[in-house]
PDB file of N, CA and C in Angstrom:
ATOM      1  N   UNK A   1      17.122  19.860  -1.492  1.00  0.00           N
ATOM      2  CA  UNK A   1      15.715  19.792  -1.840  1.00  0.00           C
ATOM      3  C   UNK A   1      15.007  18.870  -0.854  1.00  0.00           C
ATOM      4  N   UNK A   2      14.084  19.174  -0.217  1.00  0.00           N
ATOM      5  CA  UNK A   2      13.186  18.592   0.020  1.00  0.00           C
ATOM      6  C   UNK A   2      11.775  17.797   0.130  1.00  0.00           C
ATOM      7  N   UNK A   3      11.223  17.012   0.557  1.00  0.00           N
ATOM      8  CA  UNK A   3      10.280  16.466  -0.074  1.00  0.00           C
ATOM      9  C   UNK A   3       8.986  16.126   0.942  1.00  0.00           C
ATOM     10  N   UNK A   4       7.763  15.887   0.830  1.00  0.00           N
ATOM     11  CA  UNK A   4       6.847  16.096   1.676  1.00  0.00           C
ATOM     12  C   UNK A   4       5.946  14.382   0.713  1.00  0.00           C
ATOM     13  N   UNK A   5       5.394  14.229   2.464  1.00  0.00           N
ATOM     14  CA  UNK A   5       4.707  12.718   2.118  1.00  0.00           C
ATOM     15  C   UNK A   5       3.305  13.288   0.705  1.00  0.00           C
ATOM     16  N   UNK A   6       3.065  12.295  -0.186  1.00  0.00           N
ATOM     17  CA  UNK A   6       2.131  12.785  -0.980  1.00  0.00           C
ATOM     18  C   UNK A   6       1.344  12.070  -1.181  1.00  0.00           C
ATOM     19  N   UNK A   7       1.121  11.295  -0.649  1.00  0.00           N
ATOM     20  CA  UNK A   7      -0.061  10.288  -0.448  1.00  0.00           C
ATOM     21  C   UNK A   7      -0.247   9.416   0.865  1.00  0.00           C
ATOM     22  N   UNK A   8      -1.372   9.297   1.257  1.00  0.00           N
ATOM     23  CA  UNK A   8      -1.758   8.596   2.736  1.00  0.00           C
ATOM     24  C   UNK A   8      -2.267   7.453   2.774  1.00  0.00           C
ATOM     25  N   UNK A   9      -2.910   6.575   3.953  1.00  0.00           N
ATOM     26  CA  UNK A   9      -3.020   5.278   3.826  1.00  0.00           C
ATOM     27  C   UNK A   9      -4.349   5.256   3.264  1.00  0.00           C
ATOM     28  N   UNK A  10      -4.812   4.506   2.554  1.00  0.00           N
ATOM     29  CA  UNK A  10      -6.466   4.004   2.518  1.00  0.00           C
ATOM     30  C   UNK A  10      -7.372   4.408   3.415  1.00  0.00           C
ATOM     31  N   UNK A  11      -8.269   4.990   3.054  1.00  0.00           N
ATOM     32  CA  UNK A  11      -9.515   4.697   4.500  1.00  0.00           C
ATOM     33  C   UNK A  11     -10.475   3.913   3.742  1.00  0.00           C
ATOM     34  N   UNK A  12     -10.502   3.258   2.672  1.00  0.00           N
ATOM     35  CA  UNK A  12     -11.738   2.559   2.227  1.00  0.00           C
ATOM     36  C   UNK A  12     -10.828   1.077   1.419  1.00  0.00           C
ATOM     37  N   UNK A  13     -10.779  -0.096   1.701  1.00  0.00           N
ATOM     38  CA  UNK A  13     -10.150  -0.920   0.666  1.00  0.00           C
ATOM     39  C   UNK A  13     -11.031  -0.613  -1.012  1.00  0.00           C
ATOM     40  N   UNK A  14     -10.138  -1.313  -2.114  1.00  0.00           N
ATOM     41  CA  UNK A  14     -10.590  -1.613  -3.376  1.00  0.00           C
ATOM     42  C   UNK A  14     -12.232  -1.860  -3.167  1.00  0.00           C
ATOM     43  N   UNK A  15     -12.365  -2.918  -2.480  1.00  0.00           N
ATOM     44  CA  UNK A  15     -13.143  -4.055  -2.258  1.00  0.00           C
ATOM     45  C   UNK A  15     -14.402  -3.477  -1.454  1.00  0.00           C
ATOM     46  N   UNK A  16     -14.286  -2.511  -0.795  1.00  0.00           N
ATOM     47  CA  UNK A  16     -15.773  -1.633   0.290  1.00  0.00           C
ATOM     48  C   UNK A  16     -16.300  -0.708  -1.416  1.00  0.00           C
ATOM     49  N   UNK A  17     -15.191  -0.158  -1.818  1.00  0.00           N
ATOM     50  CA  UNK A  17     -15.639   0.746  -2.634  1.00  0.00           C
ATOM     51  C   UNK A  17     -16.548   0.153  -4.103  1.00  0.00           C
ATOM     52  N   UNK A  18     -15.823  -0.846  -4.303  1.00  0.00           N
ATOM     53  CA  UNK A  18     -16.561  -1.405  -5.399  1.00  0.00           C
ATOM     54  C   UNK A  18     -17.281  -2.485  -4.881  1.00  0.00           C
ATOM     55  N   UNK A  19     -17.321  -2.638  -3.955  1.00  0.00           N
ATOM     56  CA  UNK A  19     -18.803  -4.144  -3.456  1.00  0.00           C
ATOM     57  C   UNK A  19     -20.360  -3.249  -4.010  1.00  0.00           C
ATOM     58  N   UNK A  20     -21.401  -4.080  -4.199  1.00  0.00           N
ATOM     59  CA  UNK A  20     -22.706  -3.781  -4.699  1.00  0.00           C
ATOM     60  C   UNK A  20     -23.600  -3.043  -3.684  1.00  0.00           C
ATOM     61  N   UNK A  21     -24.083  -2.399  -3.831  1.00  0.00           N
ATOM     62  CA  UNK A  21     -24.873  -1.300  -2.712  1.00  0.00           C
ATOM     63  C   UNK A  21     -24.437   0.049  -2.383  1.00  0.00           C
ATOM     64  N   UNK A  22     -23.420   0.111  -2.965  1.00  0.00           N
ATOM     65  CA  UNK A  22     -22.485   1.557  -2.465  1.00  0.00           C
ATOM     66  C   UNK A  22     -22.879   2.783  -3.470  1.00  0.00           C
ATOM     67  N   UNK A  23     -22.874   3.659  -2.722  1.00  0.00           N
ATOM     68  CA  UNK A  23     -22.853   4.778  -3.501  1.00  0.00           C
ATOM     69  C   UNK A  23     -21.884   5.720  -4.289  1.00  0.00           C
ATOM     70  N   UNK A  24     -22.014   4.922  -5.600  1.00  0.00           N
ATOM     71  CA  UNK A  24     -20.876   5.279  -7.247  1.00  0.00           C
ATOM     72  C   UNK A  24     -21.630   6.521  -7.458  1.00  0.00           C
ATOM     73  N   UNK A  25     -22.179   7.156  -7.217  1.00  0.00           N
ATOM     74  CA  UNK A  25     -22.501   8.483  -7.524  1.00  0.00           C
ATOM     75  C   UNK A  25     -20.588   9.689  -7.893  1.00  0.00           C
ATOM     76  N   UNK A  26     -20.664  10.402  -8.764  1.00  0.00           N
ATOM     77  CA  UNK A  26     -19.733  11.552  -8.992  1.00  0.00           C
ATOM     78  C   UNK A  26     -19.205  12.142  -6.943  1.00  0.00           C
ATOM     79  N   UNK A  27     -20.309  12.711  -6.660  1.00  0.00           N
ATOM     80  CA  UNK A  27     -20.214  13.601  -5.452  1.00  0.00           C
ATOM     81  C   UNK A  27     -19.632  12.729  -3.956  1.00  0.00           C
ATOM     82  N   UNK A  28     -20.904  11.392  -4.595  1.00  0.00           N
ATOM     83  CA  UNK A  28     -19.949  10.302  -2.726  1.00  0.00           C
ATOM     84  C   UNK A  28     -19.055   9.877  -2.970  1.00  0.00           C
ATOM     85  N   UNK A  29     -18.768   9.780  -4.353  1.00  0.00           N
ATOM     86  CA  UNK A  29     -17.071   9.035  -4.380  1.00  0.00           C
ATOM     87  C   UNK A  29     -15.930  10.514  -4.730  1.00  0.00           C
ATOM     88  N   UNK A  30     -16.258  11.753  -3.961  1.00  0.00           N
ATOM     89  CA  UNK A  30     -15.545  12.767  -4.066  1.00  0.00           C
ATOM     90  C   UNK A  30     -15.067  13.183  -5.924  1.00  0.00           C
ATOM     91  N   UNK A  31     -15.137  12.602  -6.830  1.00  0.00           N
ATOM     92  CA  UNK A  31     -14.997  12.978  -8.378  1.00  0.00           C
ATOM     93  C   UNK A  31     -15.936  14.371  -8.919  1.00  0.00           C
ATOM     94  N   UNK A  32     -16.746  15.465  -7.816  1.00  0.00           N
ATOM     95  CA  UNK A  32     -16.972  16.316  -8.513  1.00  0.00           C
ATOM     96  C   UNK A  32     -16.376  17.454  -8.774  1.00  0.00           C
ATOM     97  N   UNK A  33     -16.360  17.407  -9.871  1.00  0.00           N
ATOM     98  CA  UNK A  33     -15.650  18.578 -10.607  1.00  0.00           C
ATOM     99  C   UNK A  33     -14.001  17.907 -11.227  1.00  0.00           C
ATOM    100  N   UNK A  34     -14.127  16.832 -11.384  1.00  0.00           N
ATOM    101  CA  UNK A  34     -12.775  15.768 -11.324  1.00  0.00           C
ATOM    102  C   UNK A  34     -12.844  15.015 -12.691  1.00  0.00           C
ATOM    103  N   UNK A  35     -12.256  15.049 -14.028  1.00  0.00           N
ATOM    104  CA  UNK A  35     -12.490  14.231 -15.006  1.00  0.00           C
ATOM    105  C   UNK A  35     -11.694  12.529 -14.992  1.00  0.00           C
ATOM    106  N   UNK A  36     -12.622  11.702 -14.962  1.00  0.00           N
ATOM    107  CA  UNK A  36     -11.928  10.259 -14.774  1.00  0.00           C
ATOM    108  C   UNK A  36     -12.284   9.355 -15.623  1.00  0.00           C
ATOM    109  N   UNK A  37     -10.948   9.140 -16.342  1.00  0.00           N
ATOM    110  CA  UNK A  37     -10.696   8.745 -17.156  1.00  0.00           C
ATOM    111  C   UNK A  37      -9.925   6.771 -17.135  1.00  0.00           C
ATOM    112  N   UNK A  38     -11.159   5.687 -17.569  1.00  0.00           N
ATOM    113  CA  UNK A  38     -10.485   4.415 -16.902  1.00  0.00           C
ATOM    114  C   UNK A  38     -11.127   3.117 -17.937  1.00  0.00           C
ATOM    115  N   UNK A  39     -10.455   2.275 -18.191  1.00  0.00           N
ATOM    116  CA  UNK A  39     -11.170   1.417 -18.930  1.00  0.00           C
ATOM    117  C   UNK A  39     -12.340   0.679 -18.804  1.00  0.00           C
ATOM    118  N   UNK A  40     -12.351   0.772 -17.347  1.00  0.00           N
ATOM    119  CA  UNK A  40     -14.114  -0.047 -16.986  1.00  0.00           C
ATOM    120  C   UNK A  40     -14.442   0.614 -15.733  1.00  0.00           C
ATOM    121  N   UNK A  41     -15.775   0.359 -15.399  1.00  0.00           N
ATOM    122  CA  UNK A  41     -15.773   1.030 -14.005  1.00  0.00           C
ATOM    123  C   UNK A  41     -15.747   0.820 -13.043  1.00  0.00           C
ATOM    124  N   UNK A  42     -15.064  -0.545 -12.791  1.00  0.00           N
ATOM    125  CA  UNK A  42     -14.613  -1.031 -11.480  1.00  0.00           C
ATOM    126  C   UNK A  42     -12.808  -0.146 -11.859  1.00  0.00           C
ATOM    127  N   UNK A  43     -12.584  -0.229 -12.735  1.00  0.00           N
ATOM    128  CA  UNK A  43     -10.732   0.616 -12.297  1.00  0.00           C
ATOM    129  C   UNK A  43     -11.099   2.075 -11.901  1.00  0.00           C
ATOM    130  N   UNK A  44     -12.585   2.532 -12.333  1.00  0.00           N
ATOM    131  CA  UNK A  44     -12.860   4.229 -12.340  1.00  0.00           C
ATOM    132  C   UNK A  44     -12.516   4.060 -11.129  1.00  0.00           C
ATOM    133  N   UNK A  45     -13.490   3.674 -10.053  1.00  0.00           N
ATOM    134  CA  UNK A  45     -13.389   3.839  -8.848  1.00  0.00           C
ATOM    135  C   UNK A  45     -12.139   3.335  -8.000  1.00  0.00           C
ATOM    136  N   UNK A  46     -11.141   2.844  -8.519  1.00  0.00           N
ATOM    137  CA  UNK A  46     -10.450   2.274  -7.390  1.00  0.00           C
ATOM    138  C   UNK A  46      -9.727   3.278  -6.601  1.00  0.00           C
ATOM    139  N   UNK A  47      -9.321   4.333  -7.457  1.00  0.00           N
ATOM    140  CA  UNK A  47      -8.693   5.569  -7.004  1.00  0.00           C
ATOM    141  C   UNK A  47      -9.158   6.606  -6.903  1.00  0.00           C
ATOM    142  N   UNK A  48     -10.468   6.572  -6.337  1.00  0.00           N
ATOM    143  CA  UNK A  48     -10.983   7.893  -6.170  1.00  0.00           C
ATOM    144  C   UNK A  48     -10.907   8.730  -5.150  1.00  0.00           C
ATOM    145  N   UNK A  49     -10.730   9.848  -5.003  1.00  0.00           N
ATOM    146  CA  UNK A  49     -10.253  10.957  -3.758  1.00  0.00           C
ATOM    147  C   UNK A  49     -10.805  10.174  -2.166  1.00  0.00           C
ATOM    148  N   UNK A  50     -12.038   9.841  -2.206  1.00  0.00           N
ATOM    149  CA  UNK A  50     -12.742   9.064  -1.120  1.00  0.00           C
ATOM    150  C   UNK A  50     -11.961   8.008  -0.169  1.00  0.00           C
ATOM    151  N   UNK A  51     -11.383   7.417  -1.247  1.00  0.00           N
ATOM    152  CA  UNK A  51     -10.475   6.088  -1.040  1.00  0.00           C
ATOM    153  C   UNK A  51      -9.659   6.583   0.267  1.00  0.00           C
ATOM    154  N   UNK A  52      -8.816   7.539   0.212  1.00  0.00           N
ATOM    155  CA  UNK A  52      -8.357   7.783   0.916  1.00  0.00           C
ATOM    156  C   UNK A  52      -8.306   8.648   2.218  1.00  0.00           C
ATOM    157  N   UNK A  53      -7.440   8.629   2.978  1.00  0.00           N
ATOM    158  CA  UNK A  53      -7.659   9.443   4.137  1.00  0.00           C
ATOM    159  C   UNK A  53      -6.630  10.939   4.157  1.00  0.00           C
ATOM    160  N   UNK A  54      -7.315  12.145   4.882  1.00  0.00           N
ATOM    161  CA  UNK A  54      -7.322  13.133   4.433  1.00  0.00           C
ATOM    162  C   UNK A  54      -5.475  13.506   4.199  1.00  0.00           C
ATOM    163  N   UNK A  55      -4.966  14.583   3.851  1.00  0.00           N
ATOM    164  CA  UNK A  55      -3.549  14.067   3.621  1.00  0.00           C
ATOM    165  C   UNK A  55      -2.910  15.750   4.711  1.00  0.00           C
ATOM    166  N   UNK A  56      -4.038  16.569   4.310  1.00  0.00           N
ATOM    167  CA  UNK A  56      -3.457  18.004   5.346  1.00  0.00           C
ATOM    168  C   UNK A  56      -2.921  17.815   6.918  1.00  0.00           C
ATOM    169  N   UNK A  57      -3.389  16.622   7.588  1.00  0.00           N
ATOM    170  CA  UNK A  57      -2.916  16.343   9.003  1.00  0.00           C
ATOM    171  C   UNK A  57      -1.567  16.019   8.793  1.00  0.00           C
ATOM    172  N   UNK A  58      -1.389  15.005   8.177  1.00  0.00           N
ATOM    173  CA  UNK A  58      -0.104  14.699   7.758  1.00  0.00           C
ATOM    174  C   UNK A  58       1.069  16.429   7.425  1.00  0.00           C
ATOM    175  N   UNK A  59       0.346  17.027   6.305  1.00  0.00           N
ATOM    176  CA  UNK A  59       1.577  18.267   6.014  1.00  0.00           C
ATOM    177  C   UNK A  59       1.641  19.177   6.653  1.00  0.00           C
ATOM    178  N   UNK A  60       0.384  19.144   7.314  1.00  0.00           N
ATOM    179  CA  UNK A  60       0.479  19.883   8.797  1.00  0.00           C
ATOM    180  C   UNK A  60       1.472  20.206   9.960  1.00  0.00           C
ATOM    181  N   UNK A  61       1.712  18.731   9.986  1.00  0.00           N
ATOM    182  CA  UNK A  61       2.348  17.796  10.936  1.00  0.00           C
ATOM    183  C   UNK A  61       4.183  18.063  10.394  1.00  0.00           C
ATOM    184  N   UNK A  62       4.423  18.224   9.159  1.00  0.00           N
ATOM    185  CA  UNK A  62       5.506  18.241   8.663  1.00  0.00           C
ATOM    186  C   UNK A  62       6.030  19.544   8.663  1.00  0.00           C
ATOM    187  N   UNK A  63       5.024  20.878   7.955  1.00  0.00           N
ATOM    188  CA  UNK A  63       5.357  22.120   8.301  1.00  0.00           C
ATOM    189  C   UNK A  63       5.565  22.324   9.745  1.00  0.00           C
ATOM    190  N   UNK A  64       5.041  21.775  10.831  1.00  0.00           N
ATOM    191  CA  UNK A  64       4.776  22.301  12.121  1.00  0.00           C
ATOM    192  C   UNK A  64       6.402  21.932  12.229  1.00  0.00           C
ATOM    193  N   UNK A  65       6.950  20.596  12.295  1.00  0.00           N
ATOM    194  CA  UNK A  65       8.418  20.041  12.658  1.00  0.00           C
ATOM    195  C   UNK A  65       9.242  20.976  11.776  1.00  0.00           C
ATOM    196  N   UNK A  66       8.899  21.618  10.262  1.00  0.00           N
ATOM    197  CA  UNK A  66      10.214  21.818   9.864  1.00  0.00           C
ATOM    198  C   UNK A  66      10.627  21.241   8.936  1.00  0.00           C
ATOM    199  N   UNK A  67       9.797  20.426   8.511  1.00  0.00           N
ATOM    200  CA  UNK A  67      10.765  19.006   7.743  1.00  0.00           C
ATOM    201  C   UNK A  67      10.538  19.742   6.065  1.00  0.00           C
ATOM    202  N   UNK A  68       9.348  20.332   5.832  1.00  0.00           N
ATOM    203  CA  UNK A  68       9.136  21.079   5.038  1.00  0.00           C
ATOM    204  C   UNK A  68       8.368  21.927   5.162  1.00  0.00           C
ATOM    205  N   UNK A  69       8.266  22.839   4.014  1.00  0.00           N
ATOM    206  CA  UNK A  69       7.546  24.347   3.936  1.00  0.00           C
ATOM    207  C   UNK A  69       6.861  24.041   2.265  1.00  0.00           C
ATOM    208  N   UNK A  70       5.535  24.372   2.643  1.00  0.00           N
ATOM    209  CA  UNK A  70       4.116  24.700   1.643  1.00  0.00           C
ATOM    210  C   UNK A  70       4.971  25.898   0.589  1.00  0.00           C
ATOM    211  N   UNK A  71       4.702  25.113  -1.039  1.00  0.00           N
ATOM    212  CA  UNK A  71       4.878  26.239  -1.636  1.00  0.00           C
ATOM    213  C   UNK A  71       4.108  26.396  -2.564  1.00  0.00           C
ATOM    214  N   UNK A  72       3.226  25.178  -2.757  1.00  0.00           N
ATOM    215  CA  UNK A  72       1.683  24.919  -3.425  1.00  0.00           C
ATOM    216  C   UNK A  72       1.143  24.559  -2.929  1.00  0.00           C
ATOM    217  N   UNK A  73       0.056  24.354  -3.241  1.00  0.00           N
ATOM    218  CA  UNK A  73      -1.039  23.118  -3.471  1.00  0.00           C
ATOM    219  C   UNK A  73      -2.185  23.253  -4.481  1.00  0.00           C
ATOM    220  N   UNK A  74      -1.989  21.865  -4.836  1.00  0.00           N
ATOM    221  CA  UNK A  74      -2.450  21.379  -5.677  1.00  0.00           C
ATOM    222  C   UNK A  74      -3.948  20.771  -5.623  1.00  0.00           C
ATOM    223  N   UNK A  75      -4.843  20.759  -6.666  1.00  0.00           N
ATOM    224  CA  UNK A  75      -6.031  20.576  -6.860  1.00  0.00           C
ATOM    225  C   UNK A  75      -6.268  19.112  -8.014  1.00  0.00           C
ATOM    226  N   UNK A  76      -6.965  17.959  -7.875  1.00  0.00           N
ATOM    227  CA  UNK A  76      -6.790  16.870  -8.190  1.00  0.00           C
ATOM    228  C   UNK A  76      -7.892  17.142  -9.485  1.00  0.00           C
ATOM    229  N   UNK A  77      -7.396  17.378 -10.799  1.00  0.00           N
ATOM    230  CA  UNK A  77      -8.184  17.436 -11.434  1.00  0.00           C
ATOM    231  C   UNK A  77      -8.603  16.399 -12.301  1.00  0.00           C
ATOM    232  N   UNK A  78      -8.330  15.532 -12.289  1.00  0.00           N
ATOM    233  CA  UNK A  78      -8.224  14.043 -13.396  1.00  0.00           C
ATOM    234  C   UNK A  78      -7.682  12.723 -13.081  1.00  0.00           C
ATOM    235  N   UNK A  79      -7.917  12.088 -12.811  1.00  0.00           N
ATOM    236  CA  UNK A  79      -8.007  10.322 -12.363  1.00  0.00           C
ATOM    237  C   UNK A  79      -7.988   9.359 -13.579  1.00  0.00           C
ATOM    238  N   UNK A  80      -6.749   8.824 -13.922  1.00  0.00           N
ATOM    239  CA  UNK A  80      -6.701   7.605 -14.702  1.00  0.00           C
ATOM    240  C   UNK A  80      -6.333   6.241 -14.509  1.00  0.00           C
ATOM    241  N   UNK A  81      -7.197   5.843 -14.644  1.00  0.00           N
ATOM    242  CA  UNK A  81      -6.963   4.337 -14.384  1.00  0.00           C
ATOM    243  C   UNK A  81      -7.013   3.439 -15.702  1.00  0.00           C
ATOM    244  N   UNK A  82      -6.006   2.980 -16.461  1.00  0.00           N
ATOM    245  CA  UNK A  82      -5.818   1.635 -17.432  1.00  0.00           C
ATOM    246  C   UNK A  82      -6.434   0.789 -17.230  1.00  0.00           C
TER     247      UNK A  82
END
């Protein structure tokens, strides 16, 4: 069995995303169409799709070598944060 990277580095810290002035909107923090579910709304945002950097270069990169082969993909429908 094999296994493929499933998450990538940050492109935004905790700390850019939740500082004051930013745009918490559903759509700029990538959550549309996404139910998120979190005890306050500094945890809503810590993990939101935005946060991070894109992840297809990466499996790209893995199908191209070999290392693995696409047999889904998956669609991020729900975000929980405690």
């Amino acid at each position: 069995m094999r296994s493929a990277s499933h998450r990538v580095v940050r492109a935004r810290s905790r700390f850019d995303i939740s500082r004051k002035g930013v745009d918490k909107t559903d759509s700029a923090l990538g959550l549309t169409g996404v139910d998120s579910i979190a005890g306050c709304e500094e945890r809503r945002i810590e993990e939101v799709p935005t946060a991070y950097k894109p992840i297809q270069p990466v499996i790209d990169v893995q199908v191209e070598t070999q290392i693995v082969g696409v047999v889904a993909k998956i669609k991020r429908v729900l975000t929980f944060n405690a």
